[in-house]
Protein backbone atom coordinates (compact mmCIF):
# COMPACT_ATOMS: atom_id res chain seq x y z
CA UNK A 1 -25.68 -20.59 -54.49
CA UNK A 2 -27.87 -22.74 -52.35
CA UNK A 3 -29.33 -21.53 -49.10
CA UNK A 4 -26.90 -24.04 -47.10
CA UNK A 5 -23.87 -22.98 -49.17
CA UNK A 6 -24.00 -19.38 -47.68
CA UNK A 7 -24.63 -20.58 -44.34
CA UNK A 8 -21.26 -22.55 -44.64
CA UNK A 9 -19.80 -19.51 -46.16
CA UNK A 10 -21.09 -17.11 -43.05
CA UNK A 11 -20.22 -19.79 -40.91
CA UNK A 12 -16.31 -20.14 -42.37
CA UNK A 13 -16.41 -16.23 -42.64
CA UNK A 14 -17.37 -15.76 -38.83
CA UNK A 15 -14.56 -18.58 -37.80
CA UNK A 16 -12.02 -16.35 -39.69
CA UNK A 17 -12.71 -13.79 -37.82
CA UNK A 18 -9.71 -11.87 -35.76
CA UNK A 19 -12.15 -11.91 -32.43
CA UNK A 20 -12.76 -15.24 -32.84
CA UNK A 21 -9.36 -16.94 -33.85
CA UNK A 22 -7.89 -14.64 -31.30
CA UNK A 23 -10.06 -15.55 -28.51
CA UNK A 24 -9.69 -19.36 -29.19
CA UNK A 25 -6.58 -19.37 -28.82
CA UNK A 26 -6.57 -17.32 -25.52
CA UNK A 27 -9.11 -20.18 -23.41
CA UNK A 28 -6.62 -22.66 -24.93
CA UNK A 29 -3.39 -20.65 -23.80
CA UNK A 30 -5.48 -20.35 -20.21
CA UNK A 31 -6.42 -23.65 -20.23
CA UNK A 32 -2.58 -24.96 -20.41
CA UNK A 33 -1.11 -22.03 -18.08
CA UNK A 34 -4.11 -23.69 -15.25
CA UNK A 35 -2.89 -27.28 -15.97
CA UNK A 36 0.97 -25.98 -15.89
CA UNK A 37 0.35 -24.02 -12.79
CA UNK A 38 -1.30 -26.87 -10.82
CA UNK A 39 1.09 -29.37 -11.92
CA UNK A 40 3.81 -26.98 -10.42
CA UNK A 41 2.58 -25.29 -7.32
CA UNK A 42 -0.48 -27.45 -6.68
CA UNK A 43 1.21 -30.53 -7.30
CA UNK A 44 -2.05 -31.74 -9.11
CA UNK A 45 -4.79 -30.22 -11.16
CA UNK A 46 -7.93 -29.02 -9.16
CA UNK A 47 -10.12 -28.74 -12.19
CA UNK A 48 -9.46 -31.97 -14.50
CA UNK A 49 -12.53 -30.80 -17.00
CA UNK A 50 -11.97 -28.36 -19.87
CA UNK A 51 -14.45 -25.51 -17.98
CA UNK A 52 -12.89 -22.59 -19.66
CA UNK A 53 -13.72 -24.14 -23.21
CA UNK A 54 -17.33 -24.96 -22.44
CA UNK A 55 -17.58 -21.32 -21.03
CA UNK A 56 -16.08 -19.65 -24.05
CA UNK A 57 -18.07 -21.75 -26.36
CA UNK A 58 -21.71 -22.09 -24.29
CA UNK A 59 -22.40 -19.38 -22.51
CA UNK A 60 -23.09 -17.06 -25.13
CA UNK A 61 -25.03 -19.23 -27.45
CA UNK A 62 -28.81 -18.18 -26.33
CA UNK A 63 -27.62 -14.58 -25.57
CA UNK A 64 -26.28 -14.85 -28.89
CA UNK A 65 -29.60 -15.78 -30.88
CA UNK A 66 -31.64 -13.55 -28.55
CA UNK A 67 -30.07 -10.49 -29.32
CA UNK A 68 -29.68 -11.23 -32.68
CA UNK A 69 -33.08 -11.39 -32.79
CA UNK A 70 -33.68 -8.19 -31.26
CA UNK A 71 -30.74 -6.46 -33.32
CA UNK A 72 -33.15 -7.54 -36.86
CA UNK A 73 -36.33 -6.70 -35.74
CA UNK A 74 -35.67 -3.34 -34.07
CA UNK A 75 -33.60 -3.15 -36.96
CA UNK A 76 -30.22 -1.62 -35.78
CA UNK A 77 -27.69 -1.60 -38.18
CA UNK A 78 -23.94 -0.99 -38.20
CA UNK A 79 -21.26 -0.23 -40.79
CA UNK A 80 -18.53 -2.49 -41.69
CA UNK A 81 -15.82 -0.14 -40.82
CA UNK A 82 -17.40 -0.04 -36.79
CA UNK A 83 -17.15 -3.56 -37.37
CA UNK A 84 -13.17 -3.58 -38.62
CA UNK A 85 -12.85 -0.70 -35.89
CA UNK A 86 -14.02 -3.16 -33.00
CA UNK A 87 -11.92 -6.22 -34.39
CA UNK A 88 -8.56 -3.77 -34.40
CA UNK A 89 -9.91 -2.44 -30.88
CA UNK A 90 -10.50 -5.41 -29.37
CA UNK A 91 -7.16 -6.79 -30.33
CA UNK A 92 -5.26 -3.34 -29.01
CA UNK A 93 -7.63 -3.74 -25.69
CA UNK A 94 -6.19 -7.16 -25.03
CA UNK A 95 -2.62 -5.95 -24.61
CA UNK A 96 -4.51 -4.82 -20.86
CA UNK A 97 -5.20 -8.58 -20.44
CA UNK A 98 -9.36 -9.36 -20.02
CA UNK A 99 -9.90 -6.33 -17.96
CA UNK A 100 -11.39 -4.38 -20.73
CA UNK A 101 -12.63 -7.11 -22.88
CA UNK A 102 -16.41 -6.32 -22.05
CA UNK A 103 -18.03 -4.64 -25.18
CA UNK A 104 -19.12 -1.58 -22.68
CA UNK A 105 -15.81 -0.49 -23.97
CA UNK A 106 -14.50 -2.39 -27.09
CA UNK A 107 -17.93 -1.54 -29.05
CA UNK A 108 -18.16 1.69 -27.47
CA UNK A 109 -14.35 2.40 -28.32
CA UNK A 110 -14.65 1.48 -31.51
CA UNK A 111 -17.60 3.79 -32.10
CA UNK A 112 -16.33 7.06 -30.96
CA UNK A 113 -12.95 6.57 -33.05
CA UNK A 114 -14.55 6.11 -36.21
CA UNK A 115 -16.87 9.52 -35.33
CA UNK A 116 -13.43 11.04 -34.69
CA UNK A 117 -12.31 10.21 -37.96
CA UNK A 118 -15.33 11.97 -39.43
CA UNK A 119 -15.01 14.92 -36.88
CA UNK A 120 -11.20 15.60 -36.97
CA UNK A 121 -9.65 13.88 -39.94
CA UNK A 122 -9.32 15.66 -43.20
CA UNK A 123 -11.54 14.41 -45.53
CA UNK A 124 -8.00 14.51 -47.89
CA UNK A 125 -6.44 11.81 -45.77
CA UNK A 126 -5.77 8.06 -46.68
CA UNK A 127 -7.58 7.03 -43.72
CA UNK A 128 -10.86 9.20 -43.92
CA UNK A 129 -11.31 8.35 -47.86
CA UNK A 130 -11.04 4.29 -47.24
CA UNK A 131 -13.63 4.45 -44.42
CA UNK A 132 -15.69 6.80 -46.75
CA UNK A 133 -15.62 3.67 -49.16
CA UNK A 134 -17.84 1.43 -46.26
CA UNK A 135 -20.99 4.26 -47.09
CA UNK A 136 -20.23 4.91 -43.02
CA UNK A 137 -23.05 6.99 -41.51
CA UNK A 138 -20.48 7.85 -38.75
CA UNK A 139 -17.98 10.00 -40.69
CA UNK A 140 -19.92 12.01 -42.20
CA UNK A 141 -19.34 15.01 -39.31
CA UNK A 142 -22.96 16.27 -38.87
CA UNK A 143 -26.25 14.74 -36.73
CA UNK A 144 -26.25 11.78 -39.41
CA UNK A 145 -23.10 10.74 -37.49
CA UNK A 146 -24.66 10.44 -34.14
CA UNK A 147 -28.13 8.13 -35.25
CA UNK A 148 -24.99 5.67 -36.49
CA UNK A 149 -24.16 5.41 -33.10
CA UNK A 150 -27.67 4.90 -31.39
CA UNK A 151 -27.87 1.47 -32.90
CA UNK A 152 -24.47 0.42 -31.10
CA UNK A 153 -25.01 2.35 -28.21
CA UNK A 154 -28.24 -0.21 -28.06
CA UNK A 155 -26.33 -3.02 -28.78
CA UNK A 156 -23.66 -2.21 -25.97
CA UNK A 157 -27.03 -1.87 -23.50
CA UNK A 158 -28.12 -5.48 -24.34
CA UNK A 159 -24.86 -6.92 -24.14
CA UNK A 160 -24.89 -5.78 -20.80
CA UNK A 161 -28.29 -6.69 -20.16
CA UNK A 162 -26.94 -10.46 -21.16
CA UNK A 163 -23.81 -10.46 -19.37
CA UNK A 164 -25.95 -9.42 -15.88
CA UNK A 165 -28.48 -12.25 -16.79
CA UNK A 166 -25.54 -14.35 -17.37
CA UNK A 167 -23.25 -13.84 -14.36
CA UNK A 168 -26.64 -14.37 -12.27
CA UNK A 169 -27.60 -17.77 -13.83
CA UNK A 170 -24.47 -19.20 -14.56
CA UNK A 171 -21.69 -20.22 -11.91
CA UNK A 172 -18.29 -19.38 -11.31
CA UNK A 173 -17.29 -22.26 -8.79
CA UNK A 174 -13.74 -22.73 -10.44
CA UNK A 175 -11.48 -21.49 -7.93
CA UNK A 176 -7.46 -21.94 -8.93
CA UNK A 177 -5.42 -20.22 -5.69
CA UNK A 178 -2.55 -17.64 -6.19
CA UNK A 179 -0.26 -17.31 -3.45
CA UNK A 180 1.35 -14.24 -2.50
CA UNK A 181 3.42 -12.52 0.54
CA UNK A 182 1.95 -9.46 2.85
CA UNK A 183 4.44 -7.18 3.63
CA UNK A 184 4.59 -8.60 6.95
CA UNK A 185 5.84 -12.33 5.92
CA UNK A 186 2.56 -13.99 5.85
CA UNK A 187 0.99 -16.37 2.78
CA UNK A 188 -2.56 -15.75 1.27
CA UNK A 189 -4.30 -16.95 -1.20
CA UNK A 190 -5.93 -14.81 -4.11
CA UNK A 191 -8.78 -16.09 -6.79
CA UNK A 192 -8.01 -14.80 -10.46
CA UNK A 193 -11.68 -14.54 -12.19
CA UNK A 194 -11.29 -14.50 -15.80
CA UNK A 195 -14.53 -15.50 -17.40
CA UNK A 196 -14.72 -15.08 -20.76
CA UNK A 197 -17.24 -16.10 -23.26
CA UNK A 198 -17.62 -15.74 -27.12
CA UNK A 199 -21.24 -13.98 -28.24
CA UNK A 200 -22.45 -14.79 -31.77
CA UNK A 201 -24.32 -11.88 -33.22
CA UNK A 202 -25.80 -11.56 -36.04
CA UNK A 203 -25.21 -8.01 -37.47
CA UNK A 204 -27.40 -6.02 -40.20
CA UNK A 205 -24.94 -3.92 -42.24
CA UNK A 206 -26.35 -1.70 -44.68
CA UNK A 207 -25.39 -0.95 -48.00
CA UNK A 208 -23.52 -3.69 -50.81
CA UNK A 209 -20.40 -3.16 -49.71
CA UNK A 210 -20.10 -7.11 -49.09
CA UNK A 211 -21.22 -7.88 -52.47
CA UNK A 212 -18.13 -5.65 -53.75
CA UNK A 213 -15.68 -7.90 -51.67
CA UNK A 214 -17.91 -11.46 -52.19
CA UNK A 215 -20.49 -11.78 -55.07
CA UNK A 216 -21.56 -14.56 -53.33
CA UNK A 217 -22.90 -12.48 -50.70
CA UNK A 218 -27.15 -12.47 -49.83
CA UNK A 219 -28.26 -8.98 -49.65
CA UNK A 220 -31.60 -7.79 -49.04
CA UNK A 221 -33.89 -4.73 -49.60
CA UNK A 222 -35.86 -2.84 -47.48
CA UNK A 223 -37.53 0.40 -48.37
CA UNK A 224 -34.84 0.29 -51.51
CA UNK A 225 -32.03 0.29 -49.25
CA UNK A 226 -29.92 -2.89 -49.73
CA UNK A 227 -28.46 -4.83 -46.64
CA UNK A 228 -26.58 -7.90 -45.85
CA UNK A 229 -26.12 -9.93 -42.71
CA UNK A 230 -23.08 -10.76 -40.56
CA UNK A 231 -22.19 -13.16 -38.41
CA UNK A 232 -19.80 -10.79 -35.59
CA UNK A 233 -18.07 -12.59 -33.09
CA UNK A 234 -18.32 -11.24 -29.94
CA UNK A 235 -15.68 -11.11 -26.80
CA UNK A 236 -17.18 -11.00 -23.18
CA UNK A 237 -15.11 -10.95 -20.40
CA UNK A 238 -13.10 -9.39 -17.95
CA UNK A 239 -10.94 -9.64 -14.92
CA UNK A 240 -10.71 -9.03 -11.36
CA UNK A 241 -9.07 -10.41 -8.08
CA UNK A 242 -10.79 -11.87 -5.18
CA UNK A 243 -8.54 -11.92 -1.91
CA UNK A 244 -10.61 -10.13 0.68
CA UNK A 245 -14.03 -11.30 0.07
CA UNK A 246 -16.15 -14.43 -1.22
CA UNK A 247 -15.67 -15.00 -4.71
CA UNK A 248 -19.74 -15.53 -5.14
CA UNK A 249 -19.79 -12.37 -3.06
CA UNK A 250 -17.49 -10.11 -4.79
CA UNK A 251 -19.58 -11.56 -7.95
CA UNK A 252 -22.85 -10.30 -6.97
CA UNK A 253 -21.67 -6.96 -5.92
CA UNK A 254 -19.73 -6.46 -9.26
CA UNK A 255 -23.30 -7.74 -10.69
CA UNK A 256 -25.32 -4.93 -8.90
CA UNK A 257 -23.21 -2.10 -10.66
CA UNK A 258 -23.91 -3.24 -13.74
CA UNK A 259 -27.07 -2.78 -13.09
CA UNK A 260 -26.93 0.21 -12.33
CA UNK A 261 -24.58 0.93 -15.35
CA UNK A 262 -27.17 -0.54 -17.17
CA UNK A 263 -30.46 1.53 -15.71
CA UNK A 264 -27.93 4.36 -16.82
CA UNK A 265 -27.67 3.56 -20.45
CA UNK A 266 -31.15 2.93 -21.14
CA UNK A 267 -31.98 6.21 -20.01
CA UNK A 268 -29.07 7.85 -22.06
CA UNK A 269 -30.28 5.91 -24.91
CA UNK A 270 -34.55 6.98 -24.22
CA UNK A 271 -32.76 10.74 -24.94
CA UNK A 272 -30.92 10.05 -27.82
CA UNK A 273 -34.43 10.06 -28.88
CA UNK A 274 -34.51 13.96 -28.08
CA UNK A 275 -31.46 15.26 -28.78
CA UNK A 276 -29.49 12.87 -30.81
CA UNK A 277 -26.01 13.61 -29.87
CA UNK A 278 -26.37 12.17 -26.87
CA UNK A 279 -25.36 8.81 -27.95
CA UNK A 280 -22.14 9.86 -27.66
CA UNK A 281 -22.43 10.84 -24.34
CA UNK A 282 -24.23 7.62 -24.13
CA UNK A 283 -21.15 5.58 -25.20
CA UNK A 284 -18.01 7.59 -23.33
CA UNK A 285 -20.12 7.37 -19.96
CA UNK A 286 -20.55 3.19 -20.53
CA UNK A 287 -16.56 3.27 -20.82
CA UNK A 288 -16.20 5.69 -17.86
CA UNK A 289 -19.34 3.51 -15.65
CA UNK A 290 -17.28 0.55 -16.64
CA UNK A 291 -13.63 1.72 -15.44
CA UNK A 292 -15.68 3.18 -12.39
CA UNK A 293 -17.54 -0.43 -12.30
CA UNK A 294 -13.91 -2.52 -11.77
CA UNK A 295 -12.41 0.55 -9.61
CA UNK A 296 -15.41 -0.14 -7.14
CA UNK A 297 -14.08 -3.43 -7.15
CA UNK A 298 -11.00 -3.06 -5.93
CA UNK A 299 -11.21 -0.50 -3.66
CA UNK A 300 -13.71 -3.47 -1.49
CA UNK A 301 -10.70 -5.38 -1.75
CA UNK A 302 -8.11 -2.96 -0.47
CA UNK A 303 -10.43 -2.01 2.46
CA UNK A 304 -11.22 -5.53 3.77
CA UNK A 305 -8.58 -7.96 5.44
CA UNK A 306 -7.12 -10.56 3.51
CA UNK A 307 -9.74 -13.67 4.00
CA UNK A 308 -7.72 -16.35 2.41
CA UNK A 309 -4.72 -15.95 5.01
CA UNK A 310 -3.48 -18.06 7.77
CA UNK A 311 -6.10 -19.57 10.04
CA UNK A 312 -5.76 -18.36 14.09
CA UNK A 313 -7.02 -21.75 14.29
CA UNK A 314 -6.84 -25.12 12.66
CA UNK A 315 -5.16 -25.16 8.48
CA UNK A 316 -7.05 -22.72 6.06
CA UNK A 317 -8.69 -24.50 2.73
CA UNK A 318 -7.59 -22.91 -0.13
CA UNK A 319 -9.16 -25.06 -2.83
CA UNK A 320 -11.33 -28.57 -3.28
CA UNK A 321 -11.51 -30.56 -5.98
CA UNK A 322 -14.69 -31.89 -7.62
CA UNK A 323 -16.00 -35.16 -6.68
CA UNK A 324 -13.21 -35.68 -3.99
CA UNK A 325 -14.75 -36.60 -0.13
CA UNK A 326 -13.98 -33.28 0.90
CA UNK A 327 -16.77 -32.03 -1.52
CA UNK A 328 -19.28 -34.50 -0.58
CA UNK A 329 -18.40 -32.95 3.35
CA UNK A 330 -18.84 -29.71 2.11
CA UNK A 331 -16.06 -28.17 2.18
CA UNK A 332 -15.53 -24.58 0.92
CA UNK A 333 -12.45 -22.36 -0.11
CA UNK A 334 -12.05 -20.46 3.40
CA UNK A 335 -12.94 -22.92 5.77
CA UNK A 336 -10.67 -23.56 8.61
CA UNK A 337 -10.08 -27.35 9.59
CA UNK A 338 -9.74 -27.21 13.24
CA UNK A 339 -9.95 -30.59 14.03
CA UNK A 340 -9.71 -33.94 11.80
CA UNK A 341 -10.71 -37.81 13.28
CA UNK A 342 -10.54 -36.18 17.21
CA UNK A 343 -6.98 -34.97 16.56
CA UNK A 344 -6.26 -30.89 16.60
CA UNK A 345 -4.74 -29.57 14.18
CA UNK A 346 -1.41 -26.97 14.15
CA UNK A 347 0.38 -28.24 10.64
CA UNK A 348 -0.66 -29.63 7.34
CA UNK A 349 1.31 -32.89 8.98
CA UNK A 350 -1.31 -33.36 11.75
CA UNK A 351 -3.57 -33.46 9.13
CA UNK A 352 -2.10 -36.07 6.82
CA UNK A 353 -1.30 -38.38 9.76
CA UNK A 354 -5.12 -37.98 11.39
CA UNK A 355 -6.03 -39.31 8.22
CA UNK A 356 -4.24 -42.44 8.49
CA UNK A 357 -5.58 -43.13 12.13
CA UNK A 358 -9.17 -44.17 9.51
CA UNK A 359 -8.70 -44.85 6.51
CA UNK A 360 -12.80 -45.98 5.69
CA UNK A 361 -13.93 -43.25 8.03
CA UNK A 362 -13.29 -39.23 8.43
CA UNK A 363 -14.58 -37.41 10.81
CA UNK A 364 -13.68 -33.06 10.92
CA UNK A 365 -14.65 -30.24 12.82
CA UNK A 366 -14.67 -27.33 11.00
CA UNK A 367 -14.98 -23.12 11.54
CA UNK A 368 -16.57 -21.62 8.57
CA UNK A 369 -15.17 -17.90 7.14
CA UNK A 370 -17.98 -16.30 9.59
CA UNK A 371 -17.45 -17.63 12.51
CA UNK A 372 -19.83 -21.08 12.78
CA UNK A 373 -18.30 -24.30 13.77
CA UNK A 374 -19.46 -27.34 12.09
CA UNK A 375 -19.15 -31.09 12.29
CA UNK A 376 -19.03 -33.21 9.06
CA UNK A 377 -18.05 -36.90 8.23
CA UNK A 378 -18.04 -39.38 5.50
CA UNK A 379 -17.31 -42.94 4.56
CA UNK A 380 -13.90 -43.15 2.70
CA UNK A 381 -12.87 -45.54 -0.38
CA UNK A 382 -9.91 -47.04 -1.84
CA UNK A 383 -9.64 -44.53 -4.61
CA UNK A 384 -10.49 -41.44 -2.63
CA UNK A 385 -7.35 -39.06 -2.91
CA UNK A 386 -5.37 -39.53 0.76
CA UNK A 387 -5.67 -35.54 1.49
CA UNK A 388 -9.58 -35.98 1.13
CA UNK A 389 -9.03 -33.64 -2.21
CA UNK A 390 -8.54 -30.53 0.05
CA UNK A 391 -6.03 -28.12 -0.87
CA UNK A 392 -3.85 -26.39 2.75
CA UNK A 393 -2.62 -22.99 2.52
CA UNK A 394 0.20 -24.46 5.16
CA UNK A 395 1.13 -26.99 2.16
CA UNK A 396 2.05 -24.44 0.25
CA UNK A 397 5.99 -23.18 1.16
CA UNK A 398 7.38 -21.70 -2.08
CA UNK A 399 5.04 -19.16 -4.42
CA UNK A 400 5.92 -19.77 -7.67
């Protein structure tokens, strides 16, 4: 076969993929539940562009050839039954929604269950003898077991290097308002963040087990020791809930544990050096830092006051569309309108009928979430949208 026939092959190979047809088909099930939603309790979409899409598909493309750059030439291989283990993991994992999506704990997962195998399943059983078929350095139930897993506990330290480098660059300024009821009667708004992201890395996976299955399959030598390449592809994502602080805010903070989660593994991983069982320690403390990571999380926002509630003053904005005049006035999620066009405003009515006292001109006094008051107008046009593509938690009467 021809050099560009076994690209096409990889290439067909990594699209049929569980990970990859599964995750697919989760931004496009997103993607219609956010349309749906807005139609419904929005009563028009927020976000006309297909963001989750470009996420899913962009994001991870220079992480992607970056670390598979890094995997080849520090040379850290992984078996093909971690690499069945992680596809039936991540699958299992997504029953808790994106929460647990992050490879901290679907490659980690998937590590430590094949070294149980080794550890703590007969060698006589079904199970233990197909894995033994994938030449597996992590069944084997002695030290060998443990290097097997320094090369994923690396891998699940550079993933996490990415996603920080990631989260920083990259932003999350597509906020879709959830609506729920304090126990006291009152309406707030809540911010779902879901990114997700699809990584594709290239994997070295020793031995010729590939050429068994596909005799198609490129393998090379090194040292006499055959290996072949493999396209993996790779979930990233999770989930938490803003209601009680900034969305950029709660971002950065979730952002500054993993680094610290990450300062943590590379010094478990400089010791697997020494004493190479670590790296199992290694890998179960990533899935504990990780749990303790989103716990952190959500204990800020059971502390703090709802900040998305009603406003003491003015209508509270909930949500701005792209493009619309209220963006150019910059507007944010939070903001209270207090006044709009010299007319104060009590109800999402006042509002709607200050706009028509101008309809080329809009003029609105506004109290930010900390406090400042600021003035802001713009010129209006025919096609602007008539609520100045603001979003009122007092518009909203039924949570649905």
């Amino acid at each position: 076969m021809t050099v560009l026939q076994n690209i096409l092959l990889a290439l067909v190979l990594f699209i049929l993929q569980p990970t990859f047809l599964v995750g697919t088909a989760l931004v496009f099930i997103a993607k219609s539940r956010r349309f749906k939603y807005s139609r419904h309790q929005l009563r028009a979409s927020i976000y006309k562009d297909h963001y989750e899409l470009k996420r899913f598909f962009l994001w991870g493309l220079i992480p992607g050839a970056v670390l598979s750059a890094v995997s080849f030439i520090a040379g850290l291989p992984v078996s093909l039954d971690w690499i069945i283990a992680y596809q039936i993991v991540t699958l299992l994992i997504l029953g808790f929604g994106y929460r647990f999506l992050h490879p901290v704990f679907t490659f980690s997962l998937s590590a430590l269950l094949i070294l149980a195998l080794g550890y703590f399943v007969p060698e006589n059983m079904s199970v233990t003898v197909i894995v033994g078929q994938f030449n597996s350095p992590l069944i084997h139930g002695d030290s060998l077991s443990f290097q097997g897993l320094q090369p994923i506990l690396a891998l699940v330290i550079l993933i996490l290097l990415s996603t920080i480098l990631t989260l920083h660059i990259a932003k999350i300024n597509q906020f879709t308002p959830r609506f729920l009821k304090t126990k006291r009667g009152k309406l707030v708004a809540r911010y779902r963040m879901t990114p997700l992201w699809l990584i594709p890395l290239v994997v070295v996976v020793p031995g010729t087990t590939f050429t068994q299955l596909f005799d198609w399959w490129p393998v090379f030598s090194i040292g006499g020791q055959p290996y072949s390449f493999l396209i993996l592809p790779v979930l990233v994502g999770f989930r938490y809930t803003v209601q009680a602080q900034m969305p950029t805010q709660a971002k950065n903070l979730l952002v500054k544990d993993f680094v610290v989660l990450s300062v943590i593994g590379v010094i478990l991983f400089g010791l697997t050096f020494w004493q190479v069982e670590l790296a199992a320690v290694g890998l179960a403390l990533l899935v504990i830092g990780g749990v303790i990571v989103l716990y952190r999380h959500r204990l800020r926002e059971r502390k703090w006051n709802f900040r998305f509630g009603p406003a003491e003053e003015g209508l509270r904005v909930v949500a701005v569309r792209p493009g619309s005049p209220a963006e150019k006035m910059d507007i944010e999620i939070g903001d209270a309108i207090l006044e709009s066009n010299q007319k104060k405003l009590e109800s999402a009515e006042d509002f709607t009928e200050s706009l028509f006292l101008s309809r080329s001109y809009c003029k609105l006094k506004i109290k930010r979430i900390d406090g400042e008051l600021v003035m802001t107008e713009t010129a209006l046009y025919e096609n602007d949208p008539h609520d100045l593509g603001v979003i009122l938690l007092e518009e909203i009467s039924v949570v649905k």
